[in-house]
C-alpha atoms as a PDB file:
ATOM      1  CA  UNK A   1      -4.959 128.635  46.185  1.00  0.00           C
ATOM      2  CA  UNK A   2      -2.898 127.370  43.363  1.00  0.00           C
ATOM      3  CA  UNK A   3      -0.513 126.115  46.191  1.00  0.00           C
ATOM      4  CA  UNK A   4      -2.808 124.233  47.636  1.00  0.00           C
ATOM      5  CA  UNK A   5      -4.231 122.354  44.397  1.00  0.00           C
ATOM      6  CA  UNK A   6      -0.738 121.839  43.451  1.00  0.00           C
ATOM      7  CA  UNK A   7      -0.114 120.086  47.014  1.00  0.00           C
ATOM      8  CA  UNK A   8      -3.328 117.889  46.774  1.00  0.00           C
ATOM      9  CA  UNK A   9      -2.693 116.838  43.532  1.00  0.00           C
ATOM     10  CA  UNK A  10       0.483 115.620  44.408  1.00  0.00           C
ATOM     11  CA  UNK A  11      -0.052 114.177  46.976  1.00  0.00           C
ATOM     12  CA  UNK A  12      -3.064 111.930  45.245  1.00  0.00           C
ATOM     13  CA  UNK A  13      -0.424 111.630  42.372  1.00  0.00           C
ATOM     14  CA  UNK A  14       1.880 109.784  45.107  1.00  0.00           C
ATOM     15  CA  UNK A  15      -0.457 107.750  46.914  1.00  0.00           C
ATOM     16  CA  UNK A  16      -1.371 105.825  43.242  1.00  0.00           C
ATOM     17  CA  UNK A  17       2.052 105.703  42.573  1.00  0.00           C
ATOM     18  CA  UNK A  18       3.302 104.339  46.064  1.00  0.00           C
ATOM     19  CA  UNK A  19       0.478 102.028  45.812  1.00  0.00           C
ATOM     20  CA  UNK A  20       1.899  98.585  44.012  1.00  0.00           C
ATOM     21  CA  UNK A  21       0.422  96.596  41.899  1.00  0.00           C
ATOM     22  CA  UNK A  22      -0.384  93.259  42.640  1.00  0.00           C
ATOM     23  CA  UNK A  23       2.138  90.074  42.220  1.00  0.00           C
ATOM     24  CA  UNK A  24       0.949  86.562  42.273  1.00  0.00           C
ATOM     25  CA  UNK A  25       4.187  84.833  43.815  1.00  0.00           C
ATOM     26  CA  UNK A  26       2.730  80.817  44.462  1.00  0.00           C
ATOM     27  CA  UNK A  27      -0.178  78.839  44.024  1.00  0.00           C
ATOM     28  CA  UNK A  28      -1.067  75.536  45.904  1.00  0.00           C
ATOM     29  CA  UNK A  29      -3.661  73.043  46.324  1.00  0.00           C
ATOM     30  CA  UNK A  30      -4.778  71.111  49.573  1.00  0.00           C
ATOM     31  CA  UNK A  31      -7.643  69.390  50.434  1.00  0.00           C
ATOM     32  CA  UNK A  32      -9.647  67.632  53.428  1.00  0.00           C
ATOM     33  CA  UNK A  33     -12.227  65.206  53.469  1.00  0.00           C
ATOM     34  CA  UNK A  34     -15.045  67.700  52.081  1.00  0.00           C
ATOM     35  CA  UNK A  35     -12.916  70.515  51.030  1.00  0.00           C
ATOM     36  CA  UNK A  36     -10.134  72.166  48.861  1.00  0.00           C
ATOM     37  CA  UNK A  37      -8.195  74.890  49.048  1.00  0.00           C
ATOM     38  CA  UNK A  38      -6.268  76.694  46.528  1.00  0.00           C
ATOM     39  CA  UNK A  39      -3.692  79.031  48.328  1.00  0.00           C
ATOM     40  CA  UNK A  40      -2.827  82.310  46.502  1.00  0.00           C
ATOM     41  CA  UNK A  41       0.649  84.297  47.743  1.00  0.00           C
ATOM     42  CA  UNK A  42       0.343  87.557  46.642  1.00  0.00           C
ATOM     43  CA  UNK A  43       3.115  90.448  46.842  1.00  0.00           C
ATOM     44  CA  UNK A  44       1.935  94.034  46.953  1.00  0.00           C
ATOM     45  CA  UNK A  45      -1.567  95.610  46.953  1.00  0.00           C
ATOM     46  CA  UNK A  46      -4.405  95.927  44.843  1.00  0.00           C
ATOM     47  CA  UNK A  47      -7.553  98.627  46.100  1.00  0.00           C
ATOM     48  CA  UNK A  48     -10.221  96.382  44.701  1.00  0.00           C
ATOM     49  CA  UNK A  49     -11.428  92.796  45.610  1.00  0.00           C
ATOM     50  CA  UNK A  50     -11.018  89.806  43.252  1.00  0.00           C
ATOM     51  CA  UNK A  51     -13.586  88.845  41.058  1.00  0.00           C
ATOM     52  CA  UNK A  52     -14.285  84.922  41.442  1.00  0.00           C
ATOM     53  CA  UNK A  53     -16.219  83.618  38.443  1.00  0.00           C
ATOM     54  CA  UNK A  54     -16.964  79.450  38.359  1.00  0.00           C
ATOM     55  CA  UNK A  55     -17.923  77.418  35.209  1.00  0.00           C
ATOM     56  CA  UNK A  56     -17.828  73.655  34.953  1.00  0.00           C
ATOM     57  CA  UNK A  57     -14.359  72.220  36.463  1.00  0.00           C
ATOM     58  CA  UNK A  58     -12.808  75.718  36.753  1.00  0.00           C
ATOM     59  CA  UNK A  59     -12.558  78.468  38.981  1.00  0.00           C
ATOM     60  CA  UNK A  60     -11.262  81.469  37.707  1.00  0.00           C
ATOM     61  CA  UNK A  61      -9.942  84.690  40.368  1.00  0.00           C
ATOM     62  CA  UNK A  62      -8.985  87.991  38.763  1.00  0.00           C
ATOM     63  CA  UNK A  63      -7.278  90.587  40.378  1.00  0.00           C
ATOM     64  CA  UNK A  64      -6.908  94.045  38.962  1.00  0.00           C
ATOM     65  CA  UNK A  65      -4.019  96.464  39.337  1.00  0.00           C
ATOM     66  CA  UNK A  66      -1.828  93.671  38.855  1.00  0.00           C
ATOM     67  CA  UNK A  67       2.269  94.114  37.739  1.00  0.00           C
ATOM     68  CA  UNK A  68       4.022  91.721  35.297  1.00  0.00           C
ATOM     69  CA  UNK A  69       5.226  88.496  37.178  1.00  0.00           C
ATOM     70  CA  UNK A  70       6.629  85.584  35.811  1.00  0.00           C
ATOM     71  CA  UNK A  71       4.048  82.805  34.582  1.00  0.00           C
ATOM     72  CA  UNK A  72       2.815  80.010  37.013  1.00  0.00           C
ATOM     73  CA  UNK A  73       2.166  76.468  36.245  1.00  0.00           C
ATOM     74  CA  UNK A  74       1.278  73.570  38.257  1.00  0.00           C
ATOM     75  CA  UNK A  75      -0.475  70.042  38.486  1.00  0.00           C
ATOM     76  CA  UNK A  76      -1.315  69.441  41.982  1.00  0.00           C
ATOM     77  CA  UNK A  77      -3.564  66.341  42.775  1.00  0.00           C
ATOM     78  CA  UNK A  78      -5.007  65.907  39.459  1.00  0.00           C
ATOM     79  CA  UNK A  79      -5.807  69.919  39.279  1.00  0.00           C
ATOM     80  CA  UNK A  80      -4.005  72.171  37.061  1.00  0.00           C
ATOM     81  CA  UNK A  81      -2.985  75.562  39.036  1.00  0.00           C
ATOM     82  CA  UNK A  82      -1.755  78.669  36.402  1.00  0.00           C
ATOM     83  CA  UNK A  83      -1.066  82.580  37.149  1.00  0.00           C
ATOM     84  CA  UNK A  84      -0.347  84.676  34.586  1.00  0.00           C
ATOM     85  CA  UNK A  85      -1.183  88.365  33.641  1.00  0.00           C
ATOM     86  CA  UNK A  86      -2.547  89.499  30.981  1.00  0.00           C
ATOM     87  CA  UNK A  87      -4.048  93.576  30.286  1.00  0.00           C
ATOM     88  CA  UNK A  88      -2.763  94.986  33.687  1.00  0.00           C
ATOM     89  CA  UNK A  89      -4.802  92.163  35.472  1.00  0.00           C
ATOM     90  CA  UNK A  90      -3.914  88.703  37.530  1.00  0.00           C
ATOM     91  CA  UNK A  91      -5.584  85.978  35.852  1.00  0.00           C
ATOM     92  CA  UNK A  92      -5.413  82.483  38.304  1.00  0.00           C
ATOM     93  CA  UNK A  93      -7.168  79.247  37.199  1.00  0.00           C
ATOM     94  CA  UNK A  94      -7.689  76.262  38.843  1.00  0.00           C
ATOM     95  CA  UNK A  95      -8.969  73.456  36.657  1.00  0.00           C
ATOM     96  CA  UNK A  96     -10.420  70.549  38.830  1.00  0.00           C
ATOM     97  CA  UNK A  97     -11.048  66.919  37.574  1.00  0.00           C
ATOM     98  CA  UNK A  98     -14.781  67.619  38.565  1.00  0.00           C
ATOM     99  CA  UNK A  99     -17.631  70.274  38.844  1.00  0.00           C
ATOM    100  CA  UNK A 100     -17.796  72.592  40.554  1.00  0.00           C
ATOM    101  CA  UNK A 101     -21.242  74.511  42.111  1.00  0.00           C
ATOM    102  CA  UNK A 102     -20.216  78.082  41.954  1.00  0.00           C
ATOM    103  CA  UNK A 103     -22.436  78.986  44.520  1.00  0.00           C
ATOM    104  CA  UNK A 104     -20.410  76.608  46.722  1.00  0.00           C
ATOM    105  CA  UNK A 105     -17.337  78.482  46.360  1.00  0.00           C
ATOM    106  CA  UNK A 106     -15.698  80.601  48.859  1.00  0.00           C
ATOM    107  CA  UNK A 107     -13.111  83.041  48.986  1.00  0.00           C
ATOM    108  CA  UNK A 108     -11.333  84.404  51.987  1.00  0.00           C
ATOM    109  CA  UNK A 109      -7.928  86.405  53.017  1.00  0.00           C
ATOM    110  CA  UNK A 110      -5.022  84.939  55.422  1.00  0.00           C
ATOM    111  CA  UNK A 111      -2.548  88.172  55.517  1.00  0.00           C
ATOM    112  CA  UNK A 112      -0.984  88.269  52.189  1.00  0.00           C
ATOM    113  CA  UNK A 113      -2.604  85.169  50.949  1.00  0.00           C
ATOM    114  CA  UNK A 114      -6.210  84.391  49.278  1.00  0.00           C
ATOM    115  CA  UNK A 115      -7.896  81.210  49.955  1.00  0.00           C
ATOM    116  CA  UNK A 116     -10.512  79.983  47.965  1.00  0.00           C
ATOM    117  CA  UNK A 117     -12.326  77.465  49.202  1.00  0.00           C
ATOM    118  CA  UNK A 118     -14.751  74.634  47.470  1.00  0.00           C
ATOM    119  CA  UNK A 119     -16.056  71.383  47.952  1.00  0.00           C
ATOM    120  CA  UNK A 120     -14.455  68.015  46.895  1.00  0.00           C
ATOM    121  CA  UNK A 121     -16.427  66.195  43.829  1.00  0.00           C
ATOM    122  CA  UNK A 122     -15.872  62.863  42.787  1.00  0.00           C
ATOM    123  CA  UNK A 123     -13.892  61.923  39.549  1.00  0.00           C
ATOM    124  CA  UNK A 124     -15.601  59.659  37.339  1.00  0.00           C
ATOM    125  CA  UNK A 125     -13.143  57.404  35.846  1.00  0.00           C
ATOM    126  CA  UNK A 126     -13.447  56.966  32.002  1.00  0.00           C
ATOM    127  CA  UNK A 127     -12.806  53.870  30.386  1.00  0.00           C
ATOM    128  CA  UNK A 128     -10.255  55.170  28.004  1.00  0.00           C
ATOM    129  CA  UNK A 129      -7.947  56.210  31.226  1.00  0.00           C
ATOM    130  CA  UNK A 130      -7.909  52.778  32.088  1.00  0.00           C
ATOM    131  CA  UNK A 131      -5.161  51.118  30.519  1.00  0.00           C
ATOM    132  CA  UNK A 132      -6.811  47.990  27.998  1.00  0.00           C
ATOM    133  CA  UNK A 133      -6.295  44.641  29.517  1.00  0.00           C
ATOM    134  CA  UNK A 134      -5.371  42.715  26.355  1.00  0.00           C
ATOM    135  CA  UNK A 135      -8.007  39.690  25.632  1.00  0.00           C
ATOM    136  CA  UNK A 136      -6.455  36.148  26.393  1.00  0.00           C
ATOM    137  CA  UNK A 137      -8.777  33.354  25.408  1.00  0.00           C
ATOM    138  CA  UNK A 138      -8.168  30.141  27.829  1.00  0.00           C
ATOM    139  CA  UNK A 139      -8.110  27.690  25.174  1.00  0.00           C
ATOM    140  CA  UNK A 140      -4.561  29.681  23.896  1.00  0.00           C
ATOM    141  CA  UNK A 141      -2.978  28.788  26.877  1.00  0.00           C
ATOM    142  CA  UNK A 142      -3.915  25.052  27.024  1.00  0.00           C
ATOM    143  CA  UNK A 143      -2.642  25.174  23.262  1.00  0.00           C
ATOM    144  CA  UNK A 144       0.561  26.339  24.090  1.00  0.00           C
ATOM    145  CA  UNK A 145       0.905  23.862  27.079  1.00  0.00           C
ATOM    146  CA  UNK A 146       0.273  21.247  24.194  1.00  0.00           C
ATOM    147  CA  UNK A 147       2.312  22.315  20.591  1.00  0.00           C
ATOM    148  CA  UNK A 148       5.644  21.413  22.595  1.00  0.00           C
ATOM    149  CA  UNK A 149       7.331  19.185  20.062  1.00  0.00           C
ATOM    150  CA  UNK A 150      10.164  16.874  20.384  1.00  0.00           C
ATOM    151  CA  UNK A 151      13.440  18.082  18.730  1.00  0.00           C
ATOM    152  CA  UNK A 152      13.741  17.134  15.126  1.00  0.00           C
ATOM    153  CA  UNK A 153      17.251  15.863  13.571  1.00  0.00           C
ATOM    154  CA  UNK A 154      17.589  17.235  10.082  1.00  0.00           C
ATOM    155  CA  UNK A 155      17.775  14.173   7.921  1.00  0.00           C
ATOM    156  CA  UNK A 156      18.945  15.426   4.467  1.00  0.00           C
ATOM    157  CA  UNK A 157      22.072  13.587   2.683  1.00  0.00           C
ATOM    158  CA  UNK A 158      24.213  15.962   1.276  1.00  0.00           C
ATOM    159  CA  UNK A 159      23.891  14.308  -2.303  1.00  0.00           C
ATOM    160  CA  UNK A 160      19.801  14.886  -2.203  1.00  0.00           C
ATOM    161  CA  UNK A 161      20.966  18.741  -2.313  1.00  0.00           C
ATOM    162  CA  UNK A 162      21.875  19.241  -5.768  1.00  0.00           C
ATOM    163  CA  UNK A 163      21.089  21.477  -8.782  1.00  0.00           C
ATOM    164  CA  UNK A 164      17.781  19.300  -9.753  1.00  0.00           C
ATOM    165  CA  UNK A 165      16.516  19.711  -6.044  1.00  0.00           C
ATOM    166  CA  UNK A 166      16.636  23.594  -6.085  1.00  0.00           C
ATOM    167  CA  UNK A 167      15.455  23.429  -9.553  1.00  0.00           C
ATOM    168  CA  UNK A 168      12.314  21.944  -7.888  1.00  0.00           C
ATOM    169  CA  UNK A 169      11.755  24.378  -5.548  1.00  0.00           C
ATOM    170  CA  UNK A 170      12.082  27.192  -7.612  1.00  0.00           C
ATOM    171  CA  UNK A 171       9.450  25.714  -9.903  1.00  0.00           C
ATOM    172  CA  UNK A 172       7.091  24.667  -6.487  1.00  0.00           C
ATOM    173  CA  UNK A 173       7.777  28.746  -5.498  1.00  0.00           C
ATOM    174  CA  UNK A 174       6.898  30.268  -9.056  1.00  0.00           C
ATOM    175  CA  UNK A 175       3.842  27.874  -9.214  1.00  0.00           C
ATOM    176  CA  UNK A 176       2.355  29.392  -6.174  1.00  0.00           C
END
């Protein structure tokens, strides 16, 4: 009997063991018309399904069982892609440049890969994105076409430049 339990247990022991943890190896972003997809490779196995959870512009998937793997960050078509892990589980974002309805969201599995799927918003352009046009008045550019002067000769003697003249403007300088 002992055997036995000793046998069973493992053999459970080995099946956790020989049972990977979960790697997130790329993340990508496409879209359609109406749709997006965000494209999760995964290496390895996990015995639970993701959990999706949507709020405002991002979509969040964790996966549980997950191994270490190194950090992933991406912009993609205005979105911002990132993998990391963080307490045993596979955090991935995706953080859109609109809203998103969560019950809109779908999530589906291609082999090794996870597709969520969501429809295309708009992206309202702000004001500040724009870059500022700076304000030309018309009347600057008709001045402009008018202050050309005609070169001016400088017309000093050399003998008006004495000690008395600079004298002068030093006084005309201190006065102001």
């Amino acid at each position: 009997m002992n055997r036995k339990f000793l046998t069973l247990a493992l053999v459970t022991l080995a099946s956790i063991s020989a049972q990977a943890g979960v790697k997130v190896t790329s993340l990508d972003l496409t879209t359609n018309e109406s749709n997006g997809f965000v494209n999760i490779t995964l290496e390895g196995r996990s015995g639970e399904l993701p959990d999706v959870k949507v709020y405002g512009k991002t979509i969040e998937i964790t996966l549980s069982q997950a191994e270490a793997f190194n950090a992933i960050t991406k912009n993609v078509k205005g979105a911002q892609l990132s993998a990391n892990v963080l307490n045993g589980k596979a955090i991935v974002k995706a953080i859109l440049p609109y809203d998103i309805n969560a019950s809109a969201v779908d999530l589906g599995w291609k082999n090794k890969n996870i597709e969520v799927i969501f429809p295309r918003g708009k992206v309202a352009r702000v004001e500040t994105d724009r870059p500022a046009a700076p304000a030309k008045p018309a009347e600057t550019k008709k001045v402009e076409k008018q202050t050309v002067l005609a070169k001016v000769e400088n017309q000093v003697v050399k003998e008006k430049l004495n000690e008395e003249y600079l004298n002068n403007l030093m006084k005309e300088e201190t006065a102001k």
